[in-house]
Protein backbone atom coordinates (compact mmCIF):
# COMPACT_ATOMS: atom_id res chain seq x y z
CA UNK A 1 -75.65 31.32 -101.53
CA UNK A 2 -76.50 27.74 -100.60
CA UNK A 3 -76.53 26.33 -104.12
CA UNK A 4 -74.17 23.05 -104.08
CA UNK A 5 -72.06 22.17 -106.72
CA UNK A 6 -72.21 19.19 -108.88
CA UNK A 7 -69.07 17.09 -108.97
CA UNK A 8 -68.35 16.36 -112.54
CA UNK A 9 -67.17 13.62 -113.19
CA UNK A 10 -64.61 13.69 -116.05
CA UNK A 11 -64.72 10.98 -118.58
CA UNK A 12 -60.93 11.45 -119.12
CA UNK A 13 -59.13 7.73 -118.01
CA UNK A 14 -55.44 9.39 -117.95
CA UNK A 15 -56.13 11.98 -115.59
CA UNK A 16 -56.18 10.31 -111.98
CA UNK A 17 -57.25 11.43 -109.65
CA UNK A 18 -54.11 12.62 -107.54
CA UNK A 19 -52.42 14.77 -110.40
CA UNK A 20 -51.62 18.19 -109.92
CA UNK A 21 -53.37 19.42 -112.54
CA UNK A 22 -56.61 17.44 -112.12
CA UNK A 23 -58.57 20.21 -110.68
CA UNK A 24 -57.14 22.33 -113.52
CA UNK A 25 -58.26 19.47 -116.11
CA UNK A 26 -61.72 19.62 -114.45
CA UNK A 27 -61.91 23.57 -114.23
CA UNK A 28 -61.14 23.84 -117.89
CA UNK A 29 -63.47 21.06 -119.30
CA UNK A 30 -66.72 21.81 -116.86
CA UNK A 31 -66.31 25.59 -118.82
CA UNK A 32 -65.98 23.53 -121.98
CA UNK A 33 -62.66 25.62 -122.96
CA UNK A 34 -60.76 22.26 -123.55
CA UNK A 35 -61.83 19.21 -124.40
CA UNK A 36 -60.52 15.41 -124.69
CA UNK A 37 -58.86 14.20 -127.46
CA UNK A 38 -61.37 11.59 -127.51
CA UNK A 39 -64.39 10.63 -125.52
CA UNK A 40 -61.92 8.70 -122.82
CA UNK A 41 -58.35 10.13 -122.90
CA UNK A 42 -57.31 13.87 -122.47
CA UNK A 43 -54.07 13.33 -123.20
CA UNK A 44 -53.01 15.39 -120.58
CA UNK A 45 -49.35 15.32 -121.98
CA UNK A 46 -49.84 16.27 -125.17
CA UNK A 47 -48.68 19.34 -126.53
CA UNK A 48 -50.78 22.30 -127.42
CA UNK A 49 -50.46 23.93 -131.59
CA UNK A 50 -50.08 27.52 -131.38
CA UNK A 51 -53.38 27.56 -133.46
CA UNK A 52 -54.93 25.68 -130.34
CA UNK A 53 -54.13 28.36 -127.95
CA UNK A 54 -55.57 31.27 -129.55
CA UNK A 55 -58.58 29.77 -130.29
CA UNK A 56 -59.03 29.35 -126.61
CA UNK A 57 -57.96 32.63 -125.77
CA UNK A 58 -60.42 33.84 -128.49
CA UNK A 59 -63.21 31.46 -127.29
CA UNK A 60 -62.83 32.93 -123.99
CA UNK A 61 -62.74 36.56 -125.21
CA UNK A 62 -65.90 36.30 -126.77
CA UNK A 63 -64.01 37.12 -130.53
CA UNK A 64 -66.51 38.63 -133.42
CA UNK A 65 -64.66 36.29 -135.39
CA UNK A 66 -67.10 37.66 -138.51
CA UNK A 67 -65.09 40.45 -138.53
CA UNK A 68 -62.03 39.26 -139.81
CA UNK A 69 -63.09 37.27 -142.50
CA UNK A 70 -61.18 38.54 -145.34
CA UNK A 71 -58.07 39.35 -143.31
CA UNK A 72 -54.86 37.92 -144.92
CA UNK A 73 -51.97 38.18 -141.90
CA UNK A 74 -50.32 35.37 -142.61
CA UNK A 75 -48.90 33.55 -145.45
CA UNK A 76 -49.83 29.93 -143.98
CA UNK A 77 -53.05 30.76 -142.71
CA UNK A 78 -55.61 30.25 -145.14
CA UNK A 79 -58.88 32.10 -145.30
CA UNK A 80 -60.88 28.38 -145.46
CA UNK A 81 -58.68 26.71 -142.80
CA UNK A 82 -60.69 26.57 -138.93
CA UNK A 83 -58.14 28.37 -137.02
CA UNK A 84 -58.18 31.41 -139.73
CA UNK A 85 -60.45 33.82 -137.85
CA UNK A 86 -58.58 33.02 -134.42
CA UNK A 87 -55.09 33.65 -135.60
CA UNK A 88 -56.28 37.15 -136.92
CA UNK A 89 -57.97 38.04 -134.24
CA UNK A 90 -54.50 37.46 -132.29
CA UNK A 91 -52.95 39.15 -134.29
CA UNK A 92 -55.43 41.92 -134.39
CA UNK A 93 -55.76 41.97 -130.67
CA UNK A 94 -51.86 42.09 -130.88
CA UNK A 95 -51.56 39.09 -129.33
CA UNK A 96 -49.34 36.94 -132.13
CA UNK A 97 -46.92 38.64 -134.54
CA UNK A 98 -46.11 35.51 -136.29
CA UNK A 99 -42.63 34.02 -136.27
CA UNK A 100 -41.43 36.14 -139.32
CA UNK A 101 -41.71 36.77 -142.93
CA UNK A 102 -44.92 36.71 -142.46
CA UNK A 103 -45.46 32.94 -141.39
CA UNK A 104 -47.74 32.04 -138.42
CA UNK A 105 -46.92 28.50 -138.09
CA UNK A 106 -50.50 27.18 -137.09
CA UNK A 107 -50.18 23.84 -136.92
CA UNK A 108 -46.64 23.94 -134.95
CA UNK A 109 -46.51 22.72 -130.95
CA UNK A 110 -46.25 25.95 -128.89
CA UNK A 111 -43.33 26.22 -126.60
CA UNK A 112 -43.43 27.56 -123.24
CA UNK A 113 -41.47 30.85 -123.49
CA UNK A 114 -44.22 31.53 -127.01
CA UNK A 115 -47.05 30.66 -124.20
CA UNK A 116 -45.62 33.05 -121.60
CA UNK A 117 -45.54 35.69 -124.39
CA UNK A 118 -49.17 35.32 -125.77
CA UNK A 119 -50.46 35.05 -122.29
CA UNK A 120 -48.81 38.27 -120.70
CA UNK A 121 -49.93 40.15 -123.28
CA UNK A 122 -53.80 38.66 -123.11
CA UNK A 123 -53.28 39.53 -119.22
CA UNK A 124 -51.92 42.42 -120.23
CA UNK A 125 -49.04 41.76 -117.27
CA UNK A 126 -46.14 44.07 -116.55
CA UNK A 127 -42.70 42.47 -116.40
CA UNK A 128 -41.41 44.12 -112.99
CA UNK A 129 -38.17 43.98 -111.99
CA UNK A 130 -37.95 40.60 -110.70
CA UNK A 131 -35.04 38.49 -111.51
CA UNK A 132 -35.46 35.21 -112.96
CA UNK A 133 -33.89 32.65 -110.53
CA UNK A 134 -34.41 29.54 -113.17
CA UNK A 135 -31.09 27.05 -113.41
CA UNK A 136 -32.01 27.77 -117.43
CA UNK A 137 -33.04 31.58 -117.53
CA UNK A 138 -29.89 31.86 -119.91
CA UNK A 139 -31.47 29.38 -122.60
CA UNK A 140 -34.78 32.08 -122.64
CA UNK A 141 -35.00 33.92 -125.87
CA UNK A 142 -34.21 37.62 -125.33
CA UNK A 143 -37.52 38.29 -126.75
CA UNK A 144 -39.46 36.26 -124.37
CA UNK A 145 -37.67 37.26 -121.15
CA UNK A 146 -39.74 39.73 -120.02
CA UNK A 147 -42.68 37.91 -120.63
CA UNK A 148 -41.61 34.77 -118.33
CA UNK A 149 -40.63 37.41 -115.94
CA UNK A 150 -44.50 38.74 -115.73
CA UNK A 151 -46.22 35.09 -115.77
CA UNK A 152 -43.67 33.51 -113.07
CA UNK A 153 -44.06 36.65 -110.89
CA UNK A 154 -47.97 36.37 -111.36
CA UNK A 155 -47.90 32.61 -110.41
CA UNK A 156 -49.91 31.96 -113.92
CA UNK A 157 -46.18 30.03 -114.96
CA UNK A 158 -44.16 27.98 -112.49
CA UNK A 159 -40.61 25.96 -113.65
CA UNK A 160 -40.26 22.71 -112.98
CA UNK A 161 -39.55 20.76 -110.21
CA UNK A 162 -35.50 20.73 -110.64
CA UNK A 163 -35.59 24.60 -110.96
CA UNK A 164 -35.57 25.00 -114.63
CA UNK A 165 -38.37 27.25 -116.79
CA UNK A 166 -38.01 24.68 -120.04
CA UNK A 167 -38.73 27.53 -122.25
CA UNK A 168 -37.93 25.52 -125.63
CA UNK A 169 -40.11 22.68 -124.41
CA UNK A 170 -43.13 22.11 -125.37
CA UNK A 171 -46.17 23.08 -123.65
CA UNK A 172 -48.75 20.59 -122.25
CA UNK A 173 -52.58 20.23 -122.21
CA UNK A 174 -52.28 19.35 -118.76
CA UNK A 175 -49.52 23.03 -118.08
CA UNK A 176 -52.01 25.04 -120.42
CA UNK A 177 -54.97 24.00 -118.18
CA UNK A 178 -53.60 25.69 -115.31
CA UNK A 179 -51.87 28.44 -116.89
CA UNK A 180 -55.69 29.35 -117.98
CA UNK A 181 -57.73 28.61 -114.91
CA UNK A 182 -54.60 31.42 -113.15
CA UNK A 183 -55.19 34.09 -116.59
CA UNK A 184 -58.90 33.51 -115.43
CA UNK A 185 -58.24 34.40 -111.68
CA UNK A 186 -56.01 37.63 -112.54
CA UNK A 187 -58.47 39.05 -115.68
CA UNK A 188 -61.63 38.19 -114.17
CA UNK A 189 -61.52 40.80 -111.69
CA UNK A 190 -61.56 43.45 -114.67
């Protein structure tokens, strides 16, 4: 086709230009599955609540989020709170399984390794049998491992530039935008 594109301009002030995840920023927000904090700053920094995540996964799933309206997963999820037909349909699409006796932890800062694990199941990824050549793969939760394994190998996940995965770190806006613009490249072909 010989439609052109529309540069949009985002209103964001701290995201120049010359970031890496700029395009990623600009992907994200021109599909309106992130937006800014406020109507100038993204915040591109700033860390991502598991509750936030699922939403967007859900968002961009198309969820019937009708349908799980009187579901009770979780203890600290209640039925009136916004997130509470996201985190069930996580957990319905077996996405989440909490972080035990029977808490979800909504409103907690998702780390990487918890993003790797929600994501390469939403990809539905296989682990593979490569080796994870991170100067921390040691400090990965056993439960996570395979997980990291699928989303490095994939390219949705990279470490960081000194060679370590930072799975206890938190995840960023700015990491989360890219992770999703790659989850779109790999499921859209289904």
């Amino acid at each position: 086709g010989g439609e052109t594109k529309t540069e949009v301009k985002l209103p964001f002030e701290d995201v120049a230009e010359d970031k890496w995840y700029t395009p990623y920023v600009k992907e994200m927000y021109e599909k309106q599955y992130i937006s800014g904090k406020s109507e100038t700053s993204f915040d591109p920094d700033g860390s991502i609540k598991r509750c936030e995540m699922i939403k967007i996964l859900a968002l961009r799933a198309g969820a019937e989020l009708d349908k799980y309206a009187d579901n009770e997963t979780f203890t600290d999820v209640a039925k009136d709170s916004w997130y509470h037909g996201f985190v069930e349909w996580g957990s319905d699409e077996k996405l989440i399984n909490g972080i035990g006796e029977g808490l979800f932890a909504p409103e907690k800062t998702i780390t990487r390794e918890d993003a790797a694990v929600i994501i390469c199941r939403y990809a539905k990824l296989e682990a593979g049998e490569s080796k994870l050549e991170f100067t921390d793969a040691e400090s990965i939760s056993a439960y996570a491992l395979d997980a990291v394994k699928a989303v490095t190998a994939s390219g949705i996940m990279s470490g960081f530039p000194d060679g370590s995965f930072g799975p206890k770190a938190e995840l960023s806006r700015a990491q989360f935008c890219k992770i999703l613009s790659e989850v779109l490249k790999t499921t859209s072909k289904t």
